[in-house]
C-alpha atoms as a PDB file:
ATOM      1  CA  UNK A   1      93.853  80.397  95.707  1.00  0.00           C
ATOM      2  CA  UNK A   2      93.722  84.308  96.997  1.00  0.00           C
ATOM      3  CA  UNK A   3      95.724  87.137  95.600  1.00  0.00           C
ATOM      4  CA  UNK A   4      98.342  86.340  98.844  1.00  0.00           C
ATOM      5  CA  UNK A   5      98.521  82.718  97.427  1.00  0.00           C
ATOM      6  CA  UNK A   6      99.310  84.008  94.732  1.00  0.00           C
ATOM      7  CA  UNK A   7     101.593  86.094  95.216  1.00  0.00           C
ATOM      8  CA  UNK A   8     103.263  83.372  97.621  1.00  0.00           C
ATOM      9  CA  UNK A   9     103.724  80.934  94.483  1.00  0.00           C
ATOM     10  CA  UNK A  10     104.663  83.575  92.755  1.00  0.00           C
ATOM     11  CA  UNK A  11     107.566  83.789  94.875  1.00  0.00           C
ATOM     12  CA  UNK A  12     108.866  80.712  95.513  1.00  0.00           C
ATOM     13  CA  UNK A  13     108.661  80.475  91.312  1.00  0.00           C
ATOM     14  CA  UNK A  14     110.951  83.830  91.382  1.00  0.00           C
ATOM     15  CA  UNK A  15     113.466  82.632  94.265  1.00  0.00           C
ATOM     16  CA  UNK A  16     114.122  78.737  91.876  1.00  0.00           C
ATOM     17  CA  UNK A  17     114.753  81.568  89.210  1.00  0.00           C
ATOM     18  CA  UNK A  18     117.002  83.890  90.500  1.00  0.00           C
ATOM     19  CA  UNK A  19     118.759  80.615  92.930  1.00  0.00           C
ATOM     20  CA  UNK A  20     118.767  78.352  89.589  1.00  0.00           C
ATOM     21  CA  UNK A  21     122.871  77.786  88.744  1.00  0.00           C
ATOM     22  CA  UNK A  22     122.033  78.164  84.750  1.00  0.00           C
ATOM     23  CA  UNK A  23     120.308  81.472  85.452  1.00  0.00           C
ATOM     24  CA  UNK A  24     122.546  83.331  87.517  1.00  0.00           C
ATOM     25  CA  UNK A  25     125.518  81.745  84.940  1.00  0.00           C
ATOM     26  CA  UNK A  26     123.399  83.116  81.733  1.00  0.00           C
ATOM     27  CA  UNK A  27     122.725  86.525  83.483  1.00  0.00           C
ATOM     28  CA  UNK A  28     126.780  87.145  84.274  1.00  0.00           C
ATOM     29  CA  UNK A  29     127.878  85.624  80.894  1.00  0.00           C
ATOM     30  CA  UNK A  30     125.538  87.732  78.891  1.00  0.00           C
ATOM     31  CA  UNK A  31     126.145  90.950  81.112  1.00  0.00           C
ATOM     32  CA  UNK A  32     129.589  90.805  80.766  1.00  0.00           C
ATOM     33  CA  UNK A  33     129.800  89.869  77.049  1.00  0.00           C
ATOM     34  CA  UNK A  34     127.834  93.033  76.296  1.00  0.00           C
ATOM     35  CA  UNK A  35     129.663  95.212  78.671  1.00  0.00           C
ATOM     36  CA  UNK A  36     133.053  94.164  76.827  1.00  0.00           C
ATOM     37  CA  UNK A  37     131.320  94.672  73.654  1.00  0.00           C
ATOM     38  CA  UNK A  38     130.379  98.287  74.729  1.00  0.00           C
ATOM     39  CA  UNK A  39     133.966  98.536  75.998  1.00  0.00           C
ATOM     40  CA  UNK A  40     135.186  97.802  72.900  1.00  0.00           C
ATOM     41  CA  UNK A  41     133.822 100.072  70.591  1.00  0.00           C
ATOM     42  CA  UNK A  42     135.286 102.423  68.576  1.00  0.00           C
ATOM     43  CA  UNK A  43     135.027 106.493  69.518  1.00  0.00           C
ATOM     44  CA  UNK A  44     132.585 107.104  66.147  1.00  0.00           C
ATOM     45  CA  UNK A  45     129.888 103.696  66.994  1.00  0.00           C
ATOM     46  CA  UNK A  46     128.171 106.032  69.639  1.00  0.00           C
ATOM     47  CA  UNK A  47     124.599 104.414  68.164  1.00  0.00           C
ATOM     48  CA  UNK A  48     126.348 101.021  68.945  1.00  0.00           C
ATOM     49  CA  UNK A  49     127.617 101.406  72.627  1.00  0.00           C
ATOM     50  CA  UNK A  50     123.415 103.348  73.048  1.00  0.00           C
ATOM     51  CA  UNK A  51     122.192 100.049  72.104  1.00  0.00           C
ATOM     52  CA  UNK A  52     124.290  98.000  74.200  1.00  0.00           C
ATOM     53  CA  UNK A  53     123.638 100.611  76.824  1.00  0.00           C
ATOM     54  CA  UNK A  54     120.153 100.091  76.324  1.00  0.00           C
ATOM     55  CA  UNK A  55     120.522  96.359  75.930  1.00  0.00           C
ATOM     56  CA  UNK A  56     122.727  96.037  79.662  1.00  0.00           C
ATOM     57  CA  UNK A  57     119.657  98.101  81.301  1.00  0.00           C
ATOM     58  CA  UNK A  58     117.136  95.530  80.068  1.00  0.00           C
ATOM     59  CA  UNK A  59     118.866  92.740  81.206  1.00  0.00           C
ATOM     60  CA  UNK A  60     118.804  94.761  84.646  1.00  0.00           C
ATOM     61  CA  UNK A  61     114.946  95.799  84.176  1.00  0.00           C
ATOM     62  CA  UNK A  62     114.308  91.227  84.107  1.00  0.00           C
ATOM     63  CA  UNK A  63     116.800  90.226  87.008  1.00  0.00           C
ATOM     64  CA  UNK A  64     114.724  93.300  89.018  1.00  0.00           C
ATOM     65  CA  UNK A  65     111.415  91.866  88.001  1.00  0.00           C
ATOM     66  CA  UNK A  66     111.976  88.849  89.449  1.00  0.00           C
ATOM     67  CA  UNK A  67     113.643  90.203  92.381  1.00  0.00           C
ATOM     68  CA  UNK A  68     110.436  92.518  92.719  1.00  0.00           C
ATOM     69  CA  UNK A  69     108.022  89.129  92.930  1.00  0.00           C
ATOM     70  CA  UNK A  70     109.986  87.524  95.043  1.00  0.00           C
ATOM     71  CA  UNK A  71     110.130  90.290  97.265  1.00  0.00           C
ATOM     72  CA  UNK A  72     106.307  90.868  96.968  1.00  0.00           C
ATOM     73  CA  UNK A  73     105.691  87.509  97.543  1.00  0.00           C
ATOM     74  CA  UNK A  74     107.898  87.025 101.071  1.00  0.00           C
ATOM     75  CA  UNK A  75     105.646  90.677 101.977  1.00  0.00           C
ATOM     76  CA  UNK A  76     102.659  88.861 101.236  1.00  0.00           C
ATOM     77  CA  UNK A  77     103.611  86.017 103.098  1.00  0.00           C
ATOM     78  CA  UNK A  78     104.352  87.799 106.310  1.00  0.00           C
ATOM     79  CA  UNK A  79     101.199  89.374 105.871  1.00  0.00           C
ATOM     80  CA  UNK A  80      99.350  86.399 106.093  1.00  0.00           C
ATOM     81  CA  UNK A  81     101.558  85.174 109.070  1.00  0.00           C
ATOM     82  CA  UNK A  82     100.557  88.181 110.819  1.00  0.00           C
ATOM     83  CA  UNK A  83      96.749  87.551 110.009  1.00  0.00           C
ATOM     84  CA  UNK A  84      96.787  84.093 111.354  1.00  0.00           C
ATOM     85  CA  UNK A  85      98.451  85.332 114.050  1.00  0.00           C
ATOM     86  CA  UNK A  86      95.733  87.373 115.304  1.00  0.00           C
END
């Protein structure tokens, strides 16, 4: 299999991810438990609400990584259409 084939299965791979019912529960549970958390500190935990700062943003930075294969994957794809096409 080429880099395109790849890059295809790659995608499909990213799309059961990001479509999968326990993923897309875990990712809104766990954002919004840390967001309350941060929302709930005190004025003085500033190193606290940082790390669950930090923490939000890198549950972000996975749910975009996927989102960024998929989407690579769907170019890749049309790019292939458009070969075979020719």
């Amino acid at each position: 299999m080429g880099k395109k084939g790849e890059e295809i299965a790659r995608a499909d791979q990213a799309k059961q991810i990001l479509e999968h019912p326990l993923y897309v529960e875990a990712l809104a549970t766990v954002k919004e438990a840390l967001v309350q958390y941060l929302l709930d500190t005190k004025v003085a935990e500033e190193v606290e609400r940082d790390r669950l700062y930090i923490t939000i943003k890198a549950l972000d930075l996975v749910n975009q990584h996927i989102t960024s294969v998929l989407e690579t994957g769907k170019l890749a794809e049309r790019e292939q259409e458009d070969f075979l096409t020719q």
